[in-house]
Protein backbone atom coordinates (compact mmCIF):
# COMPACT_ATOMS: atom_id res chain seq x y z
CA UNK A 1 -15.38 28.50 9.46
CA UNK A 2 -17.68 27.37 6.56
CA UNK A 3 -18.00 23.72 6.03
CA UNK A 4 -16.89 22.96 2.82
CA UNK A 5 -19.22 20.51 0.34
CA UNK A 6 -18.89 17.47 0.47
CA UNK A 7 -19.52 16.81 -2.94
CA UNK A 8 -15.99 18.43 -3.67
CA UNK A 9 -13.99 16.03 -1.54
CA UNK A 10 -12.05 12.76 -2.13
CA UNK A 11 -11.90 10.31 0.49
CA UNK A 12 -9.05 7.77 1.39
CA UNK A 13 -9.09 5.28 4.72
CA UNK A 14 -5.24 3.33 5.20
CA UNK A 15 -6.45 0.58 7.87
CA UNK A 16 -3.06 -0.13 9.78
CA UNK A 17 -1.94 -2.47 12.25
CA UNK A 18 -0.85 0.31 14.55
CA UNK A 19 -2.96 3.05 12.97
CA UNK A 20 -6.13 4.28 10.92
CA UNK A 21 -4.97 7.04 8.49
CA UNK A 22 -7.70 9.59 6.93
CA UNK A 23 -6.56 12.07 3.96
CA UNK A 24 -9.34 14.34 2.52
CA UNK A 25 -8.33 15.70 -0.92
CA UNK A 26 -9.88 18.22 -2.99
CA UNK A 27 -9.06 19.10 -7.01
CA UNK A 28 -7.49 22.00 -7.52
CA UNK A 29 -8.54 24.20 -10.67
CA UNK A 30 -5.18 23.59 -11.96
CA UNK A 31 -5.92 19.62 -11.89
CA UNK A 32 -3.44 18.15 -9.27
CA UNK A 33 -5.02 16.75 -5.82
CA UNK A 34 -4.08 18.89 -2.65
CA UNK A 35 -4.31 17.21 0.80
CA UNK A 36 -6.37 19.14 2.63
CA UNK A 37 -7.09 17.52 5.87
CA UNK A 38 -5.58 14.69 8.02
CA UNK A 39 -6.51 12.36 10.82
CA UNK A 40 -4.82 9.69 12.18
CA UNK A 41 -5.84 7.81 15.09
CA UNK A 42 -3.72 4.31 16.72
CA UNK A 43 -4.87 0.99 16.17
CA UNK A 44 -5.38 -1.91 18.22
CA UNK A 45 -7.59 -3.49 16.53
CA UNK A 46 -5.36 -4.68 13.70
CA UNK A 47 -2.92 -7.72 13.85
CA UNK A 48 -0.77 -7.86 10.96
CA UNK A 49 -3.51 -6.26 8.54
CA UNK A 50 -5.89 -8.43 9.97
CA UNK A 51 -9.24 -7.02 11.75
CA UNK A 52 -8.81 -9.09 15.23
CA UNK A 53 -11.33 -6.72 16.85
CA UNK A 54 -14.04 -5.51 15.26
CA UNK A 55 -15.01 -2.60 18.45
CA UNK A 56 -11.54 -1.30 18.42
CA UNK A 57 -11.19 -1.02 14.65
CA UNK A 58 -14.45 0.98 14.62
CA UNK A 59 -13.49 3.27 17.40
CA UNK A 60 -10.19 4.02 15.64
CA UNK A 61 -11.47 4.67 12.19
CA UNK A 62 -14.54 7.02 14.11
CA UNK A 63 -11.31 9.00 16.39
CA UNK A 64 -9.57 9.54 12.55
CA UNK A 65 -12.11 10.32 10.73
CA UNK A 66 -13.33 13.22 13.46
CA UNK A 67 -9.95 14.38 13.73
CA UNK A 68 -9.53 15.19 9.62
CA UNK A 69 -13.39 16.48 9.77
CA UNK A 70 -12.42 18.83 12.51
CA UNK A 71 -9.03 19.80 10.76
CA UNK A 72 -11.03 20.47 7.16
CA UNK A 73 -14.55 21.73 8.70
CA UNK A 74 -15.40 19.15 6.29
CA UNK A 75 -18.37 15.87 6.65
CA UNK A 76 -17.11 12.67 5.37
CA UNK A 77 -19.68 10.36 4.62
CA UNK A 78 -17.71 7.69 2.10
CA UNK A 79 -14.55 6.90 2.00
CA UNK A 80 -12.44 4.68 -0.03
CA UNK A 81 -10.36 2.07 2.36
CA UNK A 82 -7.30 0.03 1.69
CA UNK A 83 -5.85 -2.41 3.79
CA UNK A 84 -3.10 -5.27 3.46
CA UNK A 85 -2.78 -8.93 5.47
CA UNK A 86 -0.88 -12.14 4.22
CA UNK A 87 -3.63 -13.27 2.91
CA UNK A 88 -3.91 -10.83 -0.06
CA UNK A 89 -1.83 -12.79 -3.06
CA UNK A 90 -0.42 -11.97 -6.70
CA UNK A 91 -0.75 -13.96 -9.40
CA UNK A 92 0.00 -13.67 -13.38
CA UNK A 93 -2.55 -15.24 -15.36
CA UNK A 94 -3.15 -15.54 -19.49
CA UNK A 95 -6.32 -15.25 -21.22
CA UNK A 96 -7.31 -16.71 -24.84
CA UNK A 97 -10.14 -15.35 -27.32
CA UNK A 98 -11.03 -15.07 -30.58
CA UNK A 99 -11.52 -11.38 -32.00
CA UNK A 100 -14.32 -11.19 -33.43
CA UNK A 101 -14.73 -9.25 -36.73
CA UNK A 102 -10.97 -9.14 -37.37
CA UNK A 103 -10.35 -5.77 -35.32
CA UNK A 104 -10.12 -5.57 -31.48
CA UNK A 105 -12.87 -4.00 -30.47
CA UNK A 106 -13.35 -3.05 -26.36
CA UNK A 107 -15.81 -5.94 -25.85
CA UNK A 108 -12.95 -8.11 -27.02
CA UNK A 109 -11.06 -6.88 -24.33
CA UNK A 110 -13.39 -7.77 -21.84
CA UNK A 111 -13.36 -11.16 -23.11
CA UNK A 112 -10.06 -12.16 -22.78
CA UNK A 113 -9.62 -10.49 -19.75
CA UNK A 114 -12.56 -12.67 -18.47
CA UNK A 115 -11.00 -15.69 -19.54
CA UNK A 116 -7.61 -14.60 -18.02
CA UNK A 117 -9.58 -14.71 -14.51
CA UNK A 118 -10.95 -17.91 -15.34
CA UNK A 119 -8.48 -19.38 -12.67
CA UNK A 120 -9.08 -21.85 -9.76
CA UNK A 121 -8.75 -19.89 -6.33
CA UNK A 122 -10.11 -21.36 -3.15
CA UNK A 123 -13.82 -20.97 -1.42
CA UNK A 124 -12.73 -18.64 0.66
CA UNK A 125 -10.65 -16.26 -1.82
CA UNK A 126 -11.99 -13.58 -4.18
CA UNK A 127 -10.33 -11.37 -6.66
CA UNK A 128 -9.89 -7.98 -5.45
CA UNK A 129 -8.12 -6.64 -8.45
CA UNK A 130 -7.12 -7.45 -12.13
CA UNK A 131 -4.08 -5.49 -13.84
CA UNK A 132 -3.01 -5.63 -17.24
CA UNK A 133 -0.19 -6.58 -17.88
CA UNK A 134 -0.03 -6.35 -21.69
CA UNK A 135 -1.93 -7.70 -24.84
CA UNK A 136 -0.68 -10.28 -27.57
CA UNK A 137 -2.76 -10.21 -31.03
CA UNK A 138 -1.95 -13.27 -33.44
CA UNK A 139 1.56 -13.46 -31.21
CA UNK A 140 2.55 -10.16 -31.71
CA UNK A 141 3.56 -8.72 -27.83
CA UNK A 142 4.22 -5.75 -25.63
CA UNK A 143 0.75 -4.07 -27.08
CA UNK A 144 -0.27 -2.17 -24.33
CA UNK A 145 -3.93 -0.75 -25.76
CA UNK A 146 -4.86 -3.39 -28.33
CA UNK A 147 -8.05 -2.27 -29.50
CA UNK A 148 -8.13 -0.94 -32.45
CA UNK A 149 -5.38 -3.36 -34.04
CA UNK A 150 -6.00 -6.10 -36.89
CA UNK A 151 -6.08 -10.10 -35.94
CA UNK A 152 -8.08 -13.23 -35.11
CA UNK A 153 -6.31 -14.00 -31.83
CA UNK A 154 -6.19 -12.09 -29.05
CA UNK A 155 -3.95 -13.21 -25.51
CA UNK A 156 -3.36 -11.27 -22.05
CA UNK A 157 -1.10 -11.26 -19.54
CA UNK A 158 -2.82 -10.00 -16.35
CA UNK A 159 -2.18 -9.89 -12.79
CA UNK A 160 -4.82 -11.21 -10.08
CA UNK A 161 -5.01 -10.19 -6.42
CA UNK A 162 -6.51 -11.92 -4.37
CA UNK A 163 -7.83 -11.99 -0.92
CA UNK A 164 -9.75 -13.60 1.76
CA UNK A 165 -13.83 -12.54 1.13
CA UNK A 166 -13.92 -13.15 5.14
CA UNK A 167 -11.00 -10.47 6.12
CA UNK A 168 -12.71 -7.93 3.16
CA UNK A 169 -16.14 -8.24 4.96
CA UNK A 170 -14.78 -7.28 8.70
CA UNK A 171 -13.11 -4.54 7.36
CA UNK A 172 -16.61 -3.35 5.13
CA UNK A 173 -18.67 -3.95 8.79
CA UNK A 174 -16.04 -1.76 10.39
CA UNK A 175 -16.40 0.81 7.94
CA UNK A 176 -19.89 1.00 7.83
CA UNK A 177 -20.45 0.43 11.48
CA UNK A 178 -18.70 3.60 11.69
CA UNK A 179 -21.49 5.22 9.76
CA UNK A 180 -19.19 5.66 6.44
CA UNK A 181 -20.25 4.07 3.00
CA UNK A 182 -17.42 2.15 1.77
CA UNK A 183 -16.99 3.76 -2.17
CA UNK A 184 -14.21 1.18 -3.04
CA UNK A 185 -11.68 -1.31 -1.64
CA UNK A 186 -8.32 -0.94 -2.74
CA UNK A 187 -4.86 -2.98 -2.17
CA UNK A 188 -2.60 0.23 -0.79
CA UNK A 189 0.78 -1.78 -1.69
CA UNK A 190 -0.85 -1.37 -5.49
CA UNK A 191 -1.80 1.69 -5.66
CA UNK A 192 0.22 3.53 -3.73
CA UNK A 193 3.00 3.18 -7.02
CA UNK A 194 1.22 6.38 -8.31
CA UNK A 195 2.19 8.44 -5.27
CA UNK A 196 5.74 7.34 -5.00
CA UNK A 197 6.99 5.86 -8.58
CA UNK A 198 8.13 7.78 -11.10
CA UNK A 199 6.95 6.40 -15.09
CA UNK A 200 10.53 5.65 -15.83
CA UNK A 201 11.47 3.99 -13.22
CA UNK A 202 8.20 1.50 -13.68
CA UNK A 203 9.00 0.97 -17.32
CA UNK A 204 13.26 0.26 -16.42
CA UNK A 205 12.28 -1.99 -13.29
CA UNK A 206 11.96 -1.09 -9.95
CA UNK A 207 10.51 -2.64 -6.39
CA UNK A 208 7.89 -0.84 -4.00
CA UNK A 209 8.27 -2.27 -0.44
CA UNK A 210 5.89 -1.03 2.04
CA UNK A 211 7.21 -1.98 5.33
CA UNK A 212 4.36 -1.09 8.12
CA UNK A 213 4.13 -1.80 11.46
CA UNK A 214 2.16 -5.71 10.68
CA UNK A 215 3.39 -6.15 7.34
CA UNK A 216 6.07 -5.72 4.24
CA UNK A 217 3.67 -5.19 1.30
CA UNK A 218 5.66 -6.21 -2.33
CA UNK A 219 5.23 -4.88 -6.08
CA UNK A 220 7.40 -5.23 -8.50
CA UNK A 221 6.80 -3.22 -11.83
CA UNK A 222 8.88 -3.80 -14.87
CA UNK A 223 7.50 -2.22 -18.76
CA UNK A 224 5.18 -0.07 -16.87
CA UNK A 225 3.30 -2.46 -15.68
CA UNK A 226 3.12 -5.20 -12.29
CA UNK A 227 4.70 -8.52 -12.75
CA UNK A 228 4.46 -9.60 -9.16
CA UNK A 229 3.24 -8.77 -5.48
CA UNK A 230 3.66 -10.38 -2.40
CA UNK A 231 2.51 -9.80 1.42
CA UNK A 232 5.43 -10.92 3.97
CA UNK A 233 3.78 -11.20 7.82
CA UNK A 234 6.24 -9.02 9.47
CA UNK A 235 7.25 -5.39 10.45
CA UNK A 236 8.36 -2.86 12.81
CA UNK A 237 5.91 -4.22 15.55
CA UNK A 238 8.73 -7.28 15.75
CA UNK A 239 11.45 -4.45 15.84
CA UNK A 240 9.50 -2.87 18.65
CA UNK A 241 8.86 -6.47 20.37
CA UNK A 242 13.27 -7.25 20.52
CA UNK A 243 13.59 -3.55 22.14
CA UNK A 244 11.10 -4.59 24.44
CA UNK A 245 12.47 -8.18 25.25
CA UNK A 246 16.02 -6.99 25.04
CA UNK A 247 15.47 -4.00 27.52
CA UNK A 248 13.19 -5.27 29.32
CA UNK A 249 11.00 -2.04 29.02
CA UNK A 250 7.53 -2.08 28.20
CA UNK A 251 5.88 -2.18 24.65
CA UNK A 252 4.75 1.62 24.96
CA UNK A 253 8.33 2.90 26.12
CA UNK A 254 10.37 0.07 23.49
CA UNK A 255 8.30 1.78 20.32
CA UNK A 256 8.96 5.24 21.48
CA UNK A 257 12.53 4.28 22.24
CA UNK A 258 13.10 3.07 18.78
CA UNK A 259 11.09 6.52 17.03
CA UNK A 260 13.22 8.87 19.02
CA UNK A 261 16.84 7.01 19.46
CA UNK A 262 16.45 4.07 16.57
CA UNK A 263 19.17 3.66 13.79
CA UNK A 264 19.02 0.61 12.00
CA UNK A 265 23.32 0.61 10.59
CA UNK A 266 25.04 0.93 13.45
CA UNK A 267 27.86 2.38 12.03
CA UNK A 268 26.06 5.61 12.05
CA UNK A 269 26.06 5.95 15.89
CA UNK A 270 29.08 7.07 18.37
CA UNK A 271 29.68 4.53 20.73
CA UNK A 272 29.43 7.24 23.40
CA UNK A 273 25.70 7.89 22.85
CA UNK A 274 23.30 7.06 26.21
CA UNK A 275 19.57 6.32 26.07
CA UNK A 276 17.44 6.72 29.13
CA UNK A 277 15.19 2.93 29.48
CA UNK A 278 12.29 2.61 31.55
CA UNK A 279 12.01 -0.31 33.62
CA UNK A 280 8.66 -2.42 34.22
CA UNK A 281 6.42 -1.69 36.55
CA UNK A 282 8.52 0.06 39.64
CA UNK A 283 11.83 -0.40 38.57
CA UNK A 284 14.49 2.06 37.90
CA UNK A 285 15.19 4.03 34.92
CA UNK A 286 18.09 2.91 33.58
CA UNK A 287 20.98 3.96 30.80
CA UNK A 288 21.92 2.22 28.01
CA UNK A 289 24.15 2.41 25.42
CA UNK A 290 22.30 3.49 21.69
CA UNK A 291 24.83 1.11 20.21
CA UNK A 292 23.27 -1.87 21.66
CA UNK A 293 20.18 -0.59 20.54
CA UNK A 294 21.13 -0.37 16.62
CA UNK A 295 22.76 -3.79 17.17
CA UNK A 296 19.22 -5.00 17.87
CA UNK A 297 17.48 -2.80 15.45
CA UNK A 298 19.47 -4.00 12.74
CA UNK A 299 19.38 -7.73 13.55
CA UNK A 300 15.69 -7.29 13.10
CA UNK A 301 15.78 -5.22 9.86
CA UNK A 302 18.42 -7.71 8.35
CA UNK A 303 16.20 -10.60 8.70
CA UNK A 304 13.21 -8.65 7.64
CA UNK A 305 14.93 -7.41 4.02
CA UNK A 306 16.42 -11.17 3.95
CA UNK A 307 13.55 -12.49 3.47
CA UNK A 308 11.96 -10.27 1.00
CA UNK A 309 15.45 -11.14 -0.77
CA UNK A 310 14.22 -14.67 -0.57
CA UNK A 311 10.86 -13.99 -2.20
CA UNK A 312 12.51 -11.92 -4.55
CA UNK A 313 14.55 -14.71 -5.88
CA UNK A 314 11.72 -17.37 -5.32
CA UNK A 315 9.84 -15.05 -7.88
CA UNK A 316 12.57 -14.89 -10.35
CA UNK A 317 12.50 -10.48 -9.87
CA UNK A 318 15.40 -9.84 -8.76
CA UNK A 319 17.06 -9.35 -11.98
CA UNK A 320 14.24 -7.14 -13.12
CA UNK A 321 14.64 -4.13 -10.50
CA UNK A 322 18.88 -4.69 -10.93
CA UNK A 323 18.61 -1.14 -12.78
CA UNK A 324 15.68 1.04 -11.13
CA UNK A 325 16.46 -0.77 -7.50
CA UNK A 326 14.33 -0.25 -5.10
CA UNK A 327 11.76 2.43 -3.14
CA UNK A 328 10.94 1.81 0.22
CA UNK A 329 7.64 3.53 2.27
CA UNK A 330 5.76 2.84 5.02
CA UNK A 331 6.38 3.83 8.90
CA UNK A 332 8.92 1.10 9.31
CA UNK A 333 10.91 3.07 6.18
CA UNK A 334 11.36 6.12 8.17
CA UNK A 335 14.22 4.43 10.44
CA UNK A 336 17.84 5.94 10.14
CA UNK A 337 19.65 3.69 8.29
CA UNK A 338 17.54 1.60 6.85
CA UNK A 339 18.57 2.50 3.15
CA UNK A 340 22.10 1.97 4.19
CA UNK A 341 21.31 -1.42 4.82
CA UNK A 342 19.04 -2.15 2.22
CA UNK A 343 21.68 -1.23 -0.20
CA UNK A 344 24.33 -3.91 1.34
CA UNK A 345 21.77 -6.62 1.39
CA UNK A 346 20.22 -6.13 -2.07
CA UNK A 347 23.03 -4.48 -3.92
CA UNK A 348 21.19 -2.04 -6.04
CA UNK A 349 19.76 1.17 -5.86
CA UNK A 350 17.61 2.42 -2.67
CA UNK A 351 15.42 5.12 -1.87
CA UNK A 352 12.76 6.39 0.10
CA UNK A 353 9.34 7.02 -1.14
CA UNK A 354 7.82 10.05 -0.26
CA UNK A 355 4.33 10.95 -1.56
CA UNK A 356 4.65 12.81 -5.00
CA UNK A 357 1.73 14.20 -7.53
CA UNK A 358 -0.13 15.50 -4.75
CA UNK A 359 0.62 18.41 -2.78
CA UNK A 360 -0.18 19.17 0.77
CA UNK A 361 1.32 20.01 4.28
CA UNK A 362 5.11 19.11 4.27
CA UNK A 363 5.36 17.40 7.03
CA UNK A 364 2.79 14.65 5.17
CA UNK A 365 5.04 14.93 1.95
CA UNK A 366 7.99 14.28 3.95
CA UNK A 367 6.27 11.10 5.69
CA UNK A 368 6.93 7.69 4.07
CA UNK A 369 3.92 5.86 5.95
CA UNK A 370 1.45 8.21 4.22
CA UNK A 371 2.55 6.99 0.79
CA UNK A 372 -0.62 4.54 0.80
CA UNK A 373 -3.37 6.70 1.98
CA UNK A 374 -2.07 9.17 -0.71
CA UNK A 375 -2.12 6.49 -3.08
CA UNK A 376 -5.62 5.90 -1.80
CA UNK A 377 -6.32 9.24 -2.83
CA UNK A 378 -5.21 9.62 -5.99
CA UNK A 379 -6.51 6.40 -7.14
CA UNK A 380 -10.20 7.80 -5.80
CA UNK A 381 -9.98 10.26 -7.99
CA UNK A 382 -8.80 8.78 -11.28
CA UNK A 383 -12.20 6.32 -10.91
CA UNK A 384 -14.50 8.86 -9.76
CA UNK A 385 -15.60 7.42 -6.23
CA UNK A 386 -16.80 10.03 -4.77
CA UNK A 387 -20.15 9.19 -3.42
CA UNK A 388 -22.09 6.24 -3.40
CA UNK A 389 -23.58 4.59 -6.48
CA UNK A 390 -26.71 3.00 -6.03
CA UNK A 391 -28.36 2.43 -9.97
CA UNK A 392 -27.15 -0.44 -12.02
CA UNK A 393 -26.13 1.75 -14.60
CA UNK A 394 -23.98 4.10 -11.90
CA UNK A 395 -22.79 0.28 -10.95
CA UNK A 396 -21.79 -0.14 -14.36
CA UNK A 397 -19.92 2.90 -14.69
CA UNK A 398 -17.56 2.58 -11.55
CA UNK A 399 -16.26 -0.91 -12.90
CA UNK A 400 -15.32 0.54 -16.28
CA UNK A 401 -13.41 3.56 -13.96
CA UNK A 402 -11.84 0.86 -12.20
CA UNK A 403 -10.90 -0.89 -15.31
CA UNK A 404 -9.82 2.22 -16.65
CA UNK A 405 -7.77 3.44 -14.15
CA UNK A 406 -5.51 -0.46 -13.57
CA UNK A 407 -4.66 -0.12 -17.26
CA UNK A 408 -3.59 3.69 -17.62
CA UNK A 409 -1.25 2.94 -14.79
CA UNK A 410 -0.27 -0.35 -14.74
């Protein structure tokens, strides 16, 4: 089969805690991105979106991206990574200046959006990301594009993310120890809104929680834009961890107990149902009843949504996602029962986020933990990072694609 050219393809890396994800995508003429290639490789390199092992990082990104080069007969040589950890943070920030020449011109912009990033973060923090929020000229609000518009006083309302410079440069080693060129690092919890959230429901008010296997990644978008974010250190690794400690079966056998048998309202399961557990080391296999297991399960998944609840309310967003509700992806979203629950803790609408504007094989659309890598992907593409920019001018140009991109879709 005929390699195809590499100049055609798009490029996204997920970094997990249990698992590297690769998606190549390719424009079709009709304009919509098509998944054409996948590799996924596990993780143990990863704690909680943290690189805790540099070697083992490298070897899984090198095992995914072969895998989705051997299933596209395609070369990747850049790719476009995302990866979450508690110490990526949201913040809303406001920015003053004065227009200059009465009439908001795109330098103006710039300005205040400067000044609203004029904020004191520590040492060891950078800003990964700045998102409009909206513009306010002479105290007029809810402009969403102000250039153009008359005034001598020009506000925004952005949000910052931030993260630690320290956990962004082990993940930029791994990647380019793996002989990749990093294009662009990306937040998946932000972007992966355009592959699962529908314009309406980010204009009414809606929540994206992307429970993984380390972490539960938080946005909240309300008038089409994000008003706050959050990274919770927990997810269905500590699900996997009670199945282990409750069964007494080891890590390997617990997670593959809880893909194949795991349900996390137990009103769903018969009280007859058996599962077969495998003892440590030597010791017997033994049967259980699946019961027990959602018992555990949902312990684990209660405290989990309580406290997003809790930063929820701490936020003050809970009111603002009453009407859209919310949309849960990630691996840890796949469970049986999960939106049952969800609904009974948070009283409001639930629903799974399956990729969306992007087409592909269906068992990838039908996958909730590949919401972020597709997320990846389509945010690749609206900023053009492709291959590597190396001229100031090129330089130039990808920040105003970045910029671009935030405030068409946030």
């Amino acid at each position: 089969m005929a390699r195809r050219d590499e100049r055609e393809l798009w490029v996204a890396l997920d970094i997990g805690t249990s698992k590297c994800r690769v998606l190549v995508g390719q424009v079709m003429p009709e304009g919509h991105m098509e998944v054409i290639s996948e590799g996924v490789a596990e993780c143990r390199g990863v704690n909680r979106g943290d690189v805790v092992n540099i070697e083992a990082t490298i070897t899984a990104i090198r095992r995914a991206v072969e895998n989705a080069e051997q299933l596209g007969s395609c070369r990747i040589g850049s790719v476009n990574v995302g990866t979450s950890g508690p110490h990526i943070q949201g913040h809303n920030s406001t920015g003053v200046a004065p227009v200059r020449g009465r009439e908001v011109t795109q330098k103006d912009v710039e300005s205040v959006i400067d000044a609203a990033k004029a904020v004191l973060i520590p040492a060891d923090q950078r800003i990964f990301h700045v998102i409009p929020q909206e513009f306010m000229v002479d105290g007029r609000d809810g402009i969403h594009d102000a250039v153009g518009m008359h005034g001598v006083r020009l506000e925004a309302r952005v949000h910052l993310i931030t993260g630690s410079e320290g956990a962004q440069l082990n993940v930029r080693k791994c990647v380019e120890r793996s002989d990749l060129v990093l294009d662009n690092f990306f937040v998946p919890h932000i972007t992966a809104a355009e592959a699962v959230l529908l314009p309406e429901e980010r204009a009414l008010g809606v929540g994206l929680i992307d429970i993984g296997a380390g972490t539960s990644d938080i946005a909240i978008h309300r008038g089409g834009a994000i008003r706050h974010s959050a990274v919770l250190a927990m997810g269905g690794n500590l699900v996997t961890n009670d199945i282990s400690m409750a069964f007494r079966t080891p890590a390997p056998s617990a997670e593959q107990i809880k893909i194949e048998h795991g349900c996390a309202w137990p009103q769903m399961v018969t009280g007859n149902d058996v599962i077969e557990v495998r003892g440590v080391g030597e010791g017997p296999v033994r049967q259980l009843s699946r019961q027990t297991l959602s018992e555990v399960i949902w312990a684990r998944y209660d405290e989990i949504f309580r406290f997003i609840l809790r930063e929820l309310r701490r936020s003050e967003t809970d009111e603002m996602i009453k009407s859209g509700g919310l949309v849960l992806t990630g691996g840890a979203a796949a469970m049986p029962g999960v939106v049952e629950l969800a609904e009974q803790i948070f009283d409001m609408p639930v629903r799974i986020g399956l990729p969306h504007n992007i087409s592909g094989p269906d068992a990838l659309l039908r996958d909730p933990s590949a919401a972020a890598a597709a997320g990846l992907l389509l945010a690749a593409h609206r900023v053009g990072l492709q291959r590597p920019r190396d001229s100031g001018a090129n330089a130039a140009q990808w920040l105003k694609g970045v910029k671009e991109w935030f405030a068409k879709n946030f």
